[in-house]
C-alpha atoms as a PDB file:
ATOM      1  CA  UNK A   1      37.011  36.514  42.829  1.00  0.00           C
ATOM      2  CA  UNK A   2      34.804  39.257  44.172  1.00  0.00           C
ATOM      3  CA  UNK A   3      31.523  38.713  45.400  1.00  0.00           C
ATOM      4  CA  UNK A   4      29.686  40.187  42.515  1.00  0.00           C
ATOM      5  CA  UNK A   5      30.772  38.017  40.420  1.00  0.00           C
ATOM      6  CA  UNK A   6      29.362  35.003  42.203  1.00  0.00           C
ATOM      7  CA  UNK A   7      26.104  34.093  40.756  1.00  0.00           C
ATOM      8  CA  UNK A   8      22.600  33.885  43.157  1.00  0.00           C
ATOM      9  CA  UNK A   9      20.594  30.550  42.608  1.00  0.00           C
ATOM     10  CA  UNK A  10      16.791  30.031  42.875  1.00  0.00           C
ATOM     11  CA  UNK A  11      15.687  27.158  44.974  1.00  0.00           C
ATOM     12  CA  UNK A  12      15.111  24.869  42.540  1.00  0.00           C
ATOM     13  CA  UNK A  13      19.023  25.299  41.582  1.00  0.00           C
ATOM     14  CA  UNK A  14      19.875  25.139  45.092  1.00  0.00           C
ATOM     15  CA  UNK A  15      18.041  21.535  44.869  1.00  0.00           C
ATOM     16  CA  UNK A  16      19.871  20.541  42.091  1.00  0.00           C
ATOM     17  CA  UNK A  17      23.178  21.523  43.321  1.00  0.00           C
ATOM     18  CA  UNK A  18      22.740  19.459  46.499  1.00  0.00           C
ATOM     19  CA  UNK A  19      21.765  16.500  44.613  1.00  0.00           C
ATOM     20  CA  UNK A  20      24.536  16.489  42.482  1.00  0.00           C
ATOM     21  CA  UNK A  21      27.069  17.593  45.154  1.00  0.00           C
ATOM     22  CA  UNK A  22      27.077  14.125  47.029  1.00  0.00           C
ATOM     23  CA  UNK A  23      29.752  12.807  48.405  1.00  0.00           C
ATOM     24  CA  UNK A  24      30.646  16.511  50.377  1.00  0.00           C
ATOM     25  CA  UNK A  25      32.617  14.977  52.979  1.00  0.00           C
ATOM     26  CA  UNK A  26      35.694  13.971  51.102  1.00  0.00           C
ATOM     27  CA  UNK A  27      39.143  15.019  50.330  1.00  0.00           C
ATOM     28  CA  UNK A  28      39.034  18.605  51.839  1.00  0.00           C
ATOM     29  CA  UNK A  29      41.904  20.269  54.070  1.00  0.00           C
ATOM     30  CA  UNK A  30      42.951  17.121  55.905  1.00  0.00           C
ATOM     31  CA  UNK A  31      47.040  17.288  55.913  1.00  0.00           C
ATOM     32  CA  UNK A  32      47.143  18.747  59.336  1.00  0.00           C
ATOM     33  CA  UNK A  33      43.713  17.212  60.678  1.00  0.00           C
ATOM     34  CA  UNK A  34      43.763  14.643  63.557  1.00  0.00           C
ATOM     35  CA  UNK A  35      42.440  11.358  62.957  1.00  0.00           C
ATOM     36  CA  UNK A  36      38.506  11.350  63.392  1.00  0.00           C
ATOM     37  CA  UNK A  37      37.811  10.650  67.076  1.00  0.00           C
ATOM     38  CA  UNK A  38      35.961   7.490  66.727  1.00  0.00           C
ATOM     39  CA  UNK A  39      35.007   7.068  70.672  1.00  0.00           C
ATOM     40  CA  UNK A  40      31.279   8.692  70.201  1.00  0.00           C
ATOM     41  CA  UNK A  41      30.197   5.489  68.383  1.00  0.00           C
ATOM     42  CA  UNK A  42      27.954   3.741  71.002  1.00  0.00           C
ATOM     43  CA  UNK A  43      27.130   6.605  73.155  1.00  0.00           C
ATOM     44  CA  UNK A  44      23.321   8.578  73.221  1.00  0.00           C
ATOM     45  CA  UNK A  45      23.408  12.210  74.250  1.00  0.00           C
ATOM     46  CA  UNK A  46      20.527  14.741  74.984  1.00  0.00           C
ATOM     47  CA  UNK A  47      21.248  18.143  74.538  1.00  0.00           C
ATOM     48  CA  UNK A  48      18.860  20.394  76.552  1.00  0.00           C
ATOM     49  CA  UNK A  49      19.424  23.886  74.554  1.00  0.00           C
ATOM     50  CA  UNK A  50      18.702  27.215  76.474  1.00  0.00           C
ATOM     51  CA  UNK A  51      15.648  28.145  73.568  1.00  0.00           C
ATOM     52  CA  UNK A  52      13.727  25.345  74.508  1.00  0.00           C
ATOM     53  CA  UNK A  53      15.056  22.883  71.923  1.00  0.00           C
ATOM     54  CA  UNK A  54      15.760  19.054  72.788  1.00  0.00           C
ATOM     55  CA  UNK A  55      18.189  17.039  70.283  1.00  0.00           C
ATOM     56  CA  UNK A  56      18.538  13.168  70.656  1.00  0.00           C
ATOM     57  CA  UNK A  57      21.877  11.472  69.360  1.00  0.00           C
ATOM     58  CA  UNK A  58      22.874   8.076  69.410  1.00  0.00           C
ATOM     59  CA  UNK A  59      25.913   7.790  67.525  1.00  0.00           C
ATOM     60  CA  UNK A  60      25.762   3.980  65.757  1.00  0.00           C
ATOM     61  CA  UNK A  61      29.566   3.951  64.308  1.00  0.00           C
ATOM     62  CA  UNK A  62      32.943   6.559  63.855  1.00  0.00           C
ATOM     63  CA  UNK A  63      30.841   7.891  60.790  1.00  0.00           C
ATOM     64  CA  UNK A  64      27.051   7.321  61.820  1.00  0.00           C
ATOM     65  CA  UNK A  65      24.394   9.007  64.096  1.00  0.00           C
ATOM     66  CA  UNK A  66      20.676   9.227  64.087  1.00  0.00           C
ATOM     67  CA  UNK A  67      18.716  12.394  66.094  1.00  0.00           C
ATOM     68  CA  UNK A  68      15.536  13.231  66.680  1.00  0.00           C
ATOM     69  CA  UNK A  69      14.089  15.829  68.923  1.00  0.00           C
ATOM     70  CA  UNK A  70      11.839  14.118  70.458  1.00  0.00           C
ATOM     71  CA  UNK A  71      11.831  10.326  71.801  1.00  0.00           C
ATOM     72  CA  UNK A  72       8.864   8.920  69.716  1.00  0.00           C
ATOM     73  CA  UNK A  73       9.792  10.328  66.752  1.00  0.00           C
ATOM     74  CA  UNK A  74      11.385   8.321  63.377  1.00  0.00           C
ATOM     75  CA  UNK A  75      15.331   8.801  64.253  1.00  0.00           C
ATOM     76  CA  UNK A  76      16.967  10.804  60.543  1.00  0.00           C
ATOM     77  CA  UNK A  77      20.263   9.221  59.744  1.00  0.00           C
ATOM     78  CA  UNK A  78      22.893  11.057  59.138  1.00  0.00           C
ATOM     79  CA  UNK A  79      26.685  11.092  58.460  1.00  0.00           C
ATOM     80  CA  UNK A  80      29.013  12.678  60.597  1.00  0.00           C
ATOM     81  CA  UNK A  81      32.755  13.999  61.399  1.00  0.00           C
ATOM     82  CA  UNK A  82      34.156  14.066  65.016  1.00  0.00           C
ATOM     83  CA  UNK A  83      37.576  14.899  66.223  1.00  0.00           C
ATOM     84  CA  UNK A  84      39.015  16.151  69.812  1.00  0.00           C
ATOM     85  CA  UNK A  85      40.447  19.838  70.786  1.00  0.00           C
ATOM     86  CA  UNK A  86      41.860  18.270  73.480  1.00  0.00           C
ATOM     87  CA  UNK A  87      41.070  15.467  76.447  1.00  0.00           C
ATOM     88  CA  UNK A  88      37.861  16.779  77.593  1.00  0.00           C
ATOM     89  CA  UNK A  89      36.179  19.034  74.333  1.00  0.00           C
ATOM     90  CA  UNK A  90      34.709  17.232  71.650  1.00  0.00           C
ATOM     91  CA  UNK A  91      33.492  18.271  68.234  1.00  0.00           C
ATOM     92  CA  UNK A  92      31.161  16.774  65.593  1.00  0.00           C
ATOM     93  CA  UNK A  93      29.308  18.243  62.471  1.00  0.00           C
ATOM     94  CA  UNK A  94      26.775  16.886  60.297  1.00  0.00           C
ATOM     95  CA  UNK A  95      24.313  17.640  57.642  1.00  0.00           C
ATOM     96  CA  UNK A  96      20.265  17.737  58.120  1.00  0.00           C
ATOM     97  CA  UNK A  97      19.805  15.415  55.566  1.00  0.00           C
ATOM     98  CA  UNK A  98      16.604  16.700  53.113  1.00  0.00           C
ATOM     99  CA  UNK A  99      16.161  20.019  55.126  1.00  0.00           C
ATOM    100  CA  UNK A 100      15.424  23.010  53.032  1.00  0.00           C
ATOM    101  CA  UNK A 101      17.199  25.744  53.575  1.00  0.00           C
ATOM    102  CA  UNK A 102      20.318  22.795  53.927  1.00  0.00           C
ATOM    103  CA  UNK A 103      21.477  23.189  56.921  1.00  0.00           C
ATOM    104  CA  UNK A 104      24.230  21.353  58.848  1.00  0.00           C
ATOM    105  CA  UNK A 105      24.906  21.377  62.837  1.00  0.00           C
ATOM    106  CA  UNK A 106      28.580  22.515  64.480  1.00  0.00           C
ATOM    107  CA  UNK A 107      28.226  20.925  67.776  1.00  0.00           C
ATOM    108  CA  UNK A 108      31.000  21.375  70.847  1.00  0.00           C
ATOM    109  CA  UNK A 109      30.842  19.526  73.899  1.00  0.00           C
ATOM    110  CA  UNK A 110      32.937  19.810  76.758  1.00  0.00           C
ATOM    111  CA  UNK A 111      32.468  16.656  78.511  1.00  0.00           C
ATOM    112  CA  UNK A 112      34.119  18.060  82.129  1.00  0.00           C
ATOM    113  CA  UNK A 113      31.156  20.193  82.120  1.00  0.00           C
ATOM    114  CA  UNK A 114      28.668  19.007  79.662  1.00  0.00           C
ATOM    115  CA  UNK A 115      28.355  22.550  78.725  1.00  0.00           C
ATOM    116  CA  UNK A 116      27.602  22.562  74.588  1.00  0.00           C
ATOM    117  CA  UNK A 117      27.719  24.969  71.955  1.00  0.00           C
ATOM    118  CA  UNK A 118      25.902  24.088  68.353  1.00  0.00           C
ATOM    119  CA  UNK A 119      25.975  26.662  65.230  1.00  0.00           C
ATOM    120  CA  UNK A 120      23.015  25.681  63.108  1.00  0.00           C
ATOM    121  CA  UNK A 121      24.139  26.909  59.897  1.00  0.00           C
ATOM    122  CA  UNK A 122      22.084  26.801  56.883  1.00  0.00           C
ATOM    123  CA  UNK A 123      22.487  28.075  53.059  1.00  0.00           C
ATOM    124  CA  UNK A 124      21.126  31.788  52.417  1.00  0.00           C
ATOM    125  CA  UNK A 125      19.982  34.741  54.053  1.00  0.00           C
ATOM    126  CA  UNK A 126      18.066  38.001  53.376  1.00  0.00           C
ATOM    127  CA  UNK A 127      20.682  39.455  51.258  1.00  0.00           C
ATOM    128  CA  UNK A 128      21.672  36.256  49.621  1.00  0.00           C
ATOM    129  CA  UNK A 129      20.612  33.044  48.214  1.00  0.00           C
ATOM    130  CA  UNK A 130      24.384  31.170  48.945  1.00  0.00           C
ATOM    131  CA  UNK A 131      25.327  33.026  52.129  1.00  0.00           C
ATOM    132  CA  UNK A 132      25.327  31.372  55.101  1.00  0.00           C
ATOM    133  CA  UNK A 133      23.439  31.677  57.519  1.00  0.00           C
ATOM    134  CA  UNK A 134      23.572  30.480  61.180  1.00  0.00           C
ATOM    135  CA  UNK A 135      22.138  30.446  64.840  1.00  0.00           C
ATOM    136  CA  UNK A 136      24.337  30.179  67.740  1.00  0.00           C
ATOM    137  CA  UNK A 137      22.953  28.172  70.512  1.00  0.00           C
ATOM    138  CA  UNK A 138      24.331  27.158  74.023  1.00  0.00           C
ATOM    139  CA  UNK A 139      23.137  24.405  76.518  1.00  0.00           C
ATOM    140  CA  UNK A 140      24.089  21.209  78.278  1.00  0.00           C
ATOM    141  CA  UNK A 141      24.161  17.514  77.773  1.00  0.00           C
ATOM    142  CA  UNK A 142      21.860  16.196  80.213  1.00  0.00           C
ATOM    143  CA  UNK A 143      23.315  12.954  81.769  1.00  0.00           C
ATOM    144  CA  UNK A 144      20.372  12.616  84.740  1.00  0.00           C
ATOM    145  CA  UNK A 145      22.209  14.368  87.273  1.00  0.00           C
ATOM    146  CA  UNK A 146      22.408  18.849  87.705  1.00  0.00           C
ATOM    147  CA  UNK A 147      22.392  20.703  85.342  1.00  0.00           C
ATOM    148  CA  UNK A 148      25.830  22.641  84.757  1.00  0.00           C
ATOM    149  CA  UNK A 149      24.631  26.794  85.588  1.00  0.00           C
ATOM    150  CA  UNK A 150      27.689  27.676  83.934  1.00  0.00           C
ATOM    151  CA  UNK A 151      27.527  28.369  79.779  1.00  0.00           C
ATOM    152  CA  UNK A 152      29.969  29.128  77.219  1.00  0.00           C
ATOM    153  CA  UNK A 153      29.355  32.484  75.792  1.00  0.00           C
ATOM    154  CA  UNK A 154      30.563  34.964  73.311  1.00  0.00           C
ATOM    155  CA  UNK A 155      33.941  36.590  73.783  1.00  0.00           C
ATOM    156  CA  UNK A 156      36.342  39.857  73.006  1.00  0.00           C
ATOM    157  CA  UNK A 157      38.982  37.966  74.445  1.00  0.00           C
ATOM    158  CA  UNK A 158      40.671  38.082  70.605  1.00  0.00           C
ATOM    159  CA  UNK A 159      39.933  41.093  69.478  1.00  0.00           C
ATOM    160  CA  UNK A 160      42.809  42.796  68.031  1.00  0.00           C
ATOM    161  CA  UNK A 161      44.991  39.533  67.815  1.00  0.00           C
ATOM    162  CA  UNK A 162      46.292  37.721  64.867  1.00  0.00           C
ATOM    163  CA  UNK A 163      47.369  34.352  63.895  1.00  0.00           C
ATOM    164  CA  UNK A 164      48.722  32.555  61.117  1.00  0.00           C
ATOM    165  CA  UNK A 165      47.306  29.283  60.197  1.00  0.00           C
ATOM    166  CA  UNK A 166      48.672  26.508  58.073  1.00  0.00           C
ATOM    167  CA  UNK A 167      46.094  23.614  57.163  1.00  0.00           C
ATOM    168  CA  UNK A 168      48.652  22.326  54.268  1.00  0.00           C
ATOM    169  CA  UNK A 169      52.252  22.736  52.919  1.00  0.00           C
ATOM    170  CA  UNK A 170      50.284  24.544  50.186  1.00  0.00           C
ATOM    171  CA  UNK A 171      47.812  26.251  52.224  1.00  0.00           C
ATOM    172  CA  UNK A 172      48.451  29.268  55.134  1.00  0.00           C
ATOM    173  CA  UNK A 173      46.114  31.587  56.040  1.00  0.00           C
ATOM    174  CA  UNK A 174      46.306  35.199  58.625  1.00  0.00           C
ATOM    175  CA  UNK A 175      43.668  35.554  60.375  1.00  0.00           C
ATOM    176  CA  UNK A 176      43.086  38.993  61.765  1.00  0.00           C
ATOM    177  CA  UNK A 177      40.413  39.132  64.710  1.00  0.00           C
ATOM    178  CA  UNK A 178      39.830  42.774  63.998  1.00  0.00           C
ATOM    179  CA  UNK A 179      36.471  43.693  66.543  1.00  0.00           C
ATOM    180  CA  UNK A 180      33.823  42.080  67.925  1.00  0.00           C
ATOM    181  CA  UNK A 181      31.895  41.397  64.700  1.00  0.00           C
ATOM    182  CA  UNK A 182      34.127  41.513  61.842  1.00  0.00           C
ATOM    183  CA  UNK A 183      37.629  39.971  60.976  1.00  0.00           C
ATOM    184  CA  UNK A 184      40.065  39.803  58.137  1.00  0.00           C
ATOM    185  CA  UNK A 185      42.190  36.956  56.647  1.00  0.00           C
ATOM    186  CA  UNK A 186      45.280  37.531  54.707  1.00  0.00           C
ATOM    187  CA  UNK A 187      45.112  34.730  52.187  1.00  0.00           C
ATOM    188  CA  UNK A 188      49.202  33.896  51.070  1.00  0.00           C
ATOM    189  CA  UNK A 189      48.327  31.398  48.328  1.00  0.00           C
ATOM    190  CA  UNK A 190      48.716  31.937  44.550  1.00  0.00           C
ATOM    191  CA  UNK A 191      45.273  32.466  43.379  1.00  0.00           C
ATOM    192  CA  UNK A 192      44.742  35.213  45.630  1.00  0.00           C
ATOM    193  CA  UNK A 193      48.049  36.366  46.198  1.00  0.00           C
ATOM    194  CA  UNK A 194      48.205  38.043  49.513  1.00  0.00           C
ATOM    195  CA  UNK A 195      44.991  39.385  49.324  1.00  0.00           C
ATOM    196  CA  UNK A 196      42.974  40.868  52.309  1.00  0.00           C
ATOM    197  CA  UNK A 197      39.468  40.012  52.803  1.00  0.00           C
ATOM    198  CA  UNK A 198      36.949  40.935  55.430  1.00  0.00           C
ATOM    199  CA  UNK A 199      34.094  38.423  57.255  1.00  0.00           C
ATOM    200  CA  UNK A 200      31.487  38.865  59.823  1.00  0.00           C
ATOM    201  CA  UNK A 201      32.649  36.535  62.355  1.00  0.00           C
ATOM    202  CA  UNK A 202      31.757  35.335  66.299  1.00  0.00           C
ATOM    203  CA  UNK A 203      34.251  34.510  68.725  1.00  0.00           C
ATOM    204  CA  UNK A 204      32.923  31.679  71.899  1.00  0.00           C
ATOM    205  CA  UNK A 205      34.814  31.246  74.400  1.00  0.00           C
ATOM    206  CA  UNK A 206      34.879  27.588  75.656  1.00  0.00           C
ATOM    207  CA  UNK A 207      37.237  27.536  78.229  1.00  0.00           C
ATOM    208  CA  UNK A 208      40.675  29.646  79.574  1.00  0.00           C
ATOM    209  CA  UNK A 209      42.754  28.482  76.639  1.00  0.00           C
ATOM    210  CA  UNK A 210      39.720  27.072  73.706  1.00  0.00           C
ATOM    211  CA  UNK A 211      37.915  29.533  71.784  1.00  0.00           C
ATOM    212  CA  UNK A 212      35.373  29.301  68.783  1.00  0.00           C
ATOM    213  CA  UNK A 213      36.349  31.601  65.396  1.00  0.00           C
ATOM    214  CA  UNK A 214      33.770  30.726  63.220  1.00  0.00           C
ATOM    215  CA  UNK A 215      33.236  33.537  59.652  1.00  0.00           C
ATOM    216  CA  UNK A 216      31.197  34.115  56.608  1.00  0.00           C
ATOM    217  CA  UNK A 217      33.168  34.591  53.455  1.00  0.00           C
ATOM    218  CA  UNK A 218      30.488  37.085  52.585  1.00  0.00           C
ATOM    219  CA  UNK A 219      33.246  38.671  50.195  1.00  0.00           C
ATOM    220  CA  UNK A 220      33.691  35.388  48.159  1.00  0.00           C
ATOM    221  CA  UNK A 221      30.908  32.442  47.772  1.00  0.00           C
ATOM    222  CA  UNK A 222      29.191  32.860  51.237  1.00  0.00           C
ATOM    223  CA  UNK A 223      30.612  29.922  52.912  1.00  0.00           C
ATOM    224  CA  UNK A 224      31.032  29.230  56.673  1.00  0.00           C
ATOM    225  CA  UNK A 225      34.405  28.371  58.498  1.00  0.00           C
ATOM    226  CA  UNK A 226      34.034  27.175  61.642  1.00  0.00           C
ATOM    227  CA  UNK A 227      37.512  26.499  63.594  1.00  0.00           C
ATOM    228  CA  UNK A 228      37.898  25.250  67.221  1.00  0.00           C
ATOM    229  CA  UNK A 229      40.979  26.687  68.518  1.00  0.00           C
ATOM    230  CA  UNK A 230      42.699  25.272  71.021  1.00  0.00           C
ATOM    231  CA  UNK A 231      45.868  28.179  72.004  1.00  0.00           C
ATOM    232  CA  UNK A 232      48.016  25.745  74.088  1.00  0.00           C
ATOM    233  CA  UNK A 233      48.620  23.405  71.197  1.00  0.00           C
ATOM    234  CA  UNK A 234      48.694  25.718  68.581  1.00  0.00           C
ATOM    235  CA  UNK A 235      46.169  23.527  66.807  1.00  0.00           C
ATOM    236  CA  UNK A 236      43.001  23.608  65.582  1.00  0.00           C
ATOM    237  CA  UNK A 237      39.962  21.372  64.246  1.00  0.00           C
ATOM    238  CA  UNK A 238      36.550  22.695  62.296  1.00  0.00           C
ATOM    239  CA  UNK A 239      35.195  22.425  59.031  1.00  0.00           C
ATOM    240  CA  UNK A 240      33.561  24.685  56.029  1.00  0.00           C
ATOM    241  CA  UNK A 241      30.363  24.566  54.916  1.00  0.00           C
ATOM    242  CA  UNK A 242      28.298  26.377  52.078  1.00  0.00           C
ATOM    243  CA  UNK A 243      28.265  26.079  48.290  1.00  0.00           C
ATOM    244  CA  UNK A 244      31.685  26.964  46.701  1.00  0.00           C
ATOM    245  CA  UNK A 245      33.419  28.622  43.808  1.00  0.00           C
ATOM    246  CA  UNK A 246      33.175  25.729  41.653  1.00  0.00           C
ATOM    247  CA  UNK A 247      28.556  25.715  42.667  1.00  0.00           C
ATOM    248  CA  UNK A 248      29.529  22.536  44.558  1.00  0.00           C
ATOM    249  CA  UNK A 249      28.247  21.935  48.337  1.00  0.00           C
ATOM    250  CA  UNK A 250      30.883  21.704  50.675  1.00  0.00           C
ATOM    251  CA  UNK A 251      30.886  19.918  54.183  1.00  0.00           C
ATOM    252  CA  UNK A 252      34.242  18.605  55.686  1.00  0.00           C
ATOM    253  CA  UNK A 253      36.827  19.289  58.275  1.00  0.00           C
ATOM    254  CA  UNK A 254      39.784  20.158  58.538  1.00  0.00           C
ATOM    255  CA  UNK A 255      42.751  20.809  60.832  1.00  0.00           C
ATOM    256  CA  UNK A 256      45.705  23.473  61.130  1.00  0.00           C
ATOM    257  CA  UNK A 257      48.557  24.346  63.521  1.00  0.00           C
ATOM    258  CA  UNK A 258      49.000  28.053  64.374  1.00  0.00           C
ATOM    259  CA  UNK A 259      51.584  30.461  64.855  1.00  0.00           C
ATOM    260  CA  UNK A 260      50.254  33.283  67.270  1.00  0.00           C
ATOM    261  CA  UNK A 261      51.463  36.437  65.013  1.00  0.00           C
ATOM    262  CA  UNK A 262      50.946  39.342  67.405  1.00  0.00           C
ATOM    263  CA  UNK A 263      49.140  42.358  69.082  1.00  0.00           C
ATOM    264  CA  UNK A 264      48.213  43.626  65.369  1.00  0.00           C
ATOM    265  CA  UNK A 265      45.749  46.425  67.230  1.00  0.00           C
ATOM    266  CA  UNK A 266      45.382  47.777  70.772  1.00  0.00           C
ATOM    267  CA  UNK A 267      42.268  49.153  70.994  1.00  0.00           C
ATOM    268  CA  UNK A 268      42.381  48.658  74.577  1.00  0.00           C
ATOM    269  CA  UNK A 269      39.158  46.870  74.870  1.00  0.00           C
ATOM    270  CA  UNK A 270      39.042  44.564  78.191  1.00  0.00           C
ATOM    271  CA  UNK A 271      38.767  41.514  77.847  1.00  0.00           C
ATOM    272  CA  UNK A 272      37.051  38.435  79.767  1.00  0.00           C
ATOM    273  CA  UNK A 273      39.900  38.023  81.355  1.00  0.00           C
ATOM    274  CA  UNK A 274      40.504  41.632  82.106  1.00  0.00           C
ATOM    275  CA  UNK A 275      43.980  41.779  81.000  1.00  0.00           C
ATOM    276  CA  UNK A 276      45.943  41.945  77.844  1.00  0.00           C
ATOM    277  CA  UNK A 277      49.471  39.459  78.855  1.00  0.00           C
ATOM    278  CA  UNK A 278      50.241  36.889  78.802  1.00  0.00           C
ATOM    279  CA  UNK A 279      48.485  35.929  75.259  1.00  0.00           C
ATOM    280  CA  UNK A 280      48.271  32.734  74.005  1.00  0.00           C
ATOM    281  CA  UNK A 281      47.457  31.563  77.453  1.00  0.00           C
ATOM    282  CA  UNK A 282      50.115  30.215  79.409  1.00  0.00           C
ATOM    283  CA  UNK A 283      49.834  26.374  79.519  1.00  0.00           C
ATOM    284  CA  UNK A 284      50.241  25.621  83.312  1.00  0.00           C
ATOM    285  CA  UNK A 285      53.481  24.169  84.492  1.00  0.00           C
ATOM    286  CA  UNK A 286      51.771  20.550  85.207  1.00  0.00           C
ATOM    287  CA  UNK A 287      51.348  20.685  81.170  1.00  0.00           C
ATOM    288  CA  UNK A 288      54.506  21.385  80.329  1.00  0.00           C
ATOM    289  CA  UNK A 289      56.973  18.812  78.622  1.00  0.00           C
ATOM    290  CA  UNK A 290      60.015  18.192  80.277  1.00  0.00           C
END
């Protein structure tokens, strides 16, 4: 459907779409997710962002955290998804329960380095009232000893590279990571039928082989997809979040494998690595099966 035809809501239908959109986190693209990584429950983290902000989690169960930002304030509860890109990076999303515009948190935290990543994303923007909108923010957990110098950042390493993704039997998607700001996905199912559609997007690179693709289907309903990638495994982990097709608000993971599908353009940009080969990243030989 194009984006014209997707209608704008006031805030008081925004309202009433969130209250009648609960439960969000079910069902979803879940045939190739992981199961939830249930080893936060227990833990407290402070994240010390690079803005100035302080968050507080203590994560009660698999499914349950409370945050506040600042120590003597009444903890929010809140529901939340977490699941692994590999041994050491760690991802969790939640909604801000009650916050207007609704926004929901995209947190990634490598816990070698305690370097984090969070994209607060929340619903409409200057142009439109179902967009999403978001704010990417790095920093550290602190843990009472240094403080990690080192950030993740932003990252060319993949433009001009293409991969297929496949979160279902049903389900495959191309993504095309055209330039720095804007990418394309191929979509192969039936109700779209091969068509292509273009997204802003960001690219974070974590570490040498686990990068951030997060978009805004600004040509559909305005919703956010937010994958972790990690190019070793060919697999990935994120989630969606926005109001859909259907006026429904969406919140829930998912997970795909990947096929890497080529050098689609050479533009001949450098990248962080300052080299074009070998791409994915070659897993080093103490990795290897066998």
């Amino acid at each position: 459907m194009a984006k014209h035809l997707y209608p704008q809501f006031t805030p008081d239908e925004v309202d009433r779409i969130l209250r009648e959109s609960k439960p969000y986190n079910v069902g979803g693209l879940s045939a190739n997710r992981p199961v939830f990584y249930e080893e936060l429950a227990g833990k407290r983290l402070t994240i010390r962002y690079d803005d100035g902000l302080v968050l507080h989690y203590a994560f009660q169960d698999a499914h349950t955290l409370t945050w506040q930002k600042n120590e003597g304030d009444q903890p929010a509860q809140e529901y939340y998804e977490a699941l692994k890109a590999d041994d050491n990076i760690v991802f969790f999303e939640h909604i801000v329960e009650g916050s207007r515009p609704q926004e929901a948190r995209m947190v990634v935290w490598d816990t070698d380095t305690n370097q984090v990543t969070t994209f607060f994303a929340s619903i409409g923007n200057d142009f439109s009232t179902r967009e999403v909108d978001r704010d990417i923010v790095f920093g550290f957990v602190d843990d009472g000893g240094e403080a990690p110098q080192a950030r993740h950042s932003l990252t060319e390493d993949l433009v001009g590279r293409s991969f297929i993704w496949t979160y279902s039997p049903s389900f495959t998607i191309q993504h095309i990571y055209a330039s720095k700001w804007y990418s394309c996905f191929v979509d192969f199912n039936t109700f779209y039928g091969g068509q292509l559609l273009d997204s802003p997007c960001n690219y974070v690179k974590i570490n040498d082989h686990i990068y951030i693709y997060s978009w805004v289907e600004t040509e559909g309903a305005g919703i956010q997809g937010f994958a972790l990638m990690n190019l070793h495994t060919m697999h990935d982990v994120g989630c969606f979040f926005g109001i859909n097709a259907g006026s429904r608000l969406e919140c829930y993971t998912f997970g795909a494998t990947g096929e890497y599908a080529g050098q689609l353009t050479n533009l001949n940009i450098p990248n962080d690595v300052t080299m074009d080969f070998p791409w994915p990243p070659a897993r080093p030989e103490t990795e290897k099966e066998g």
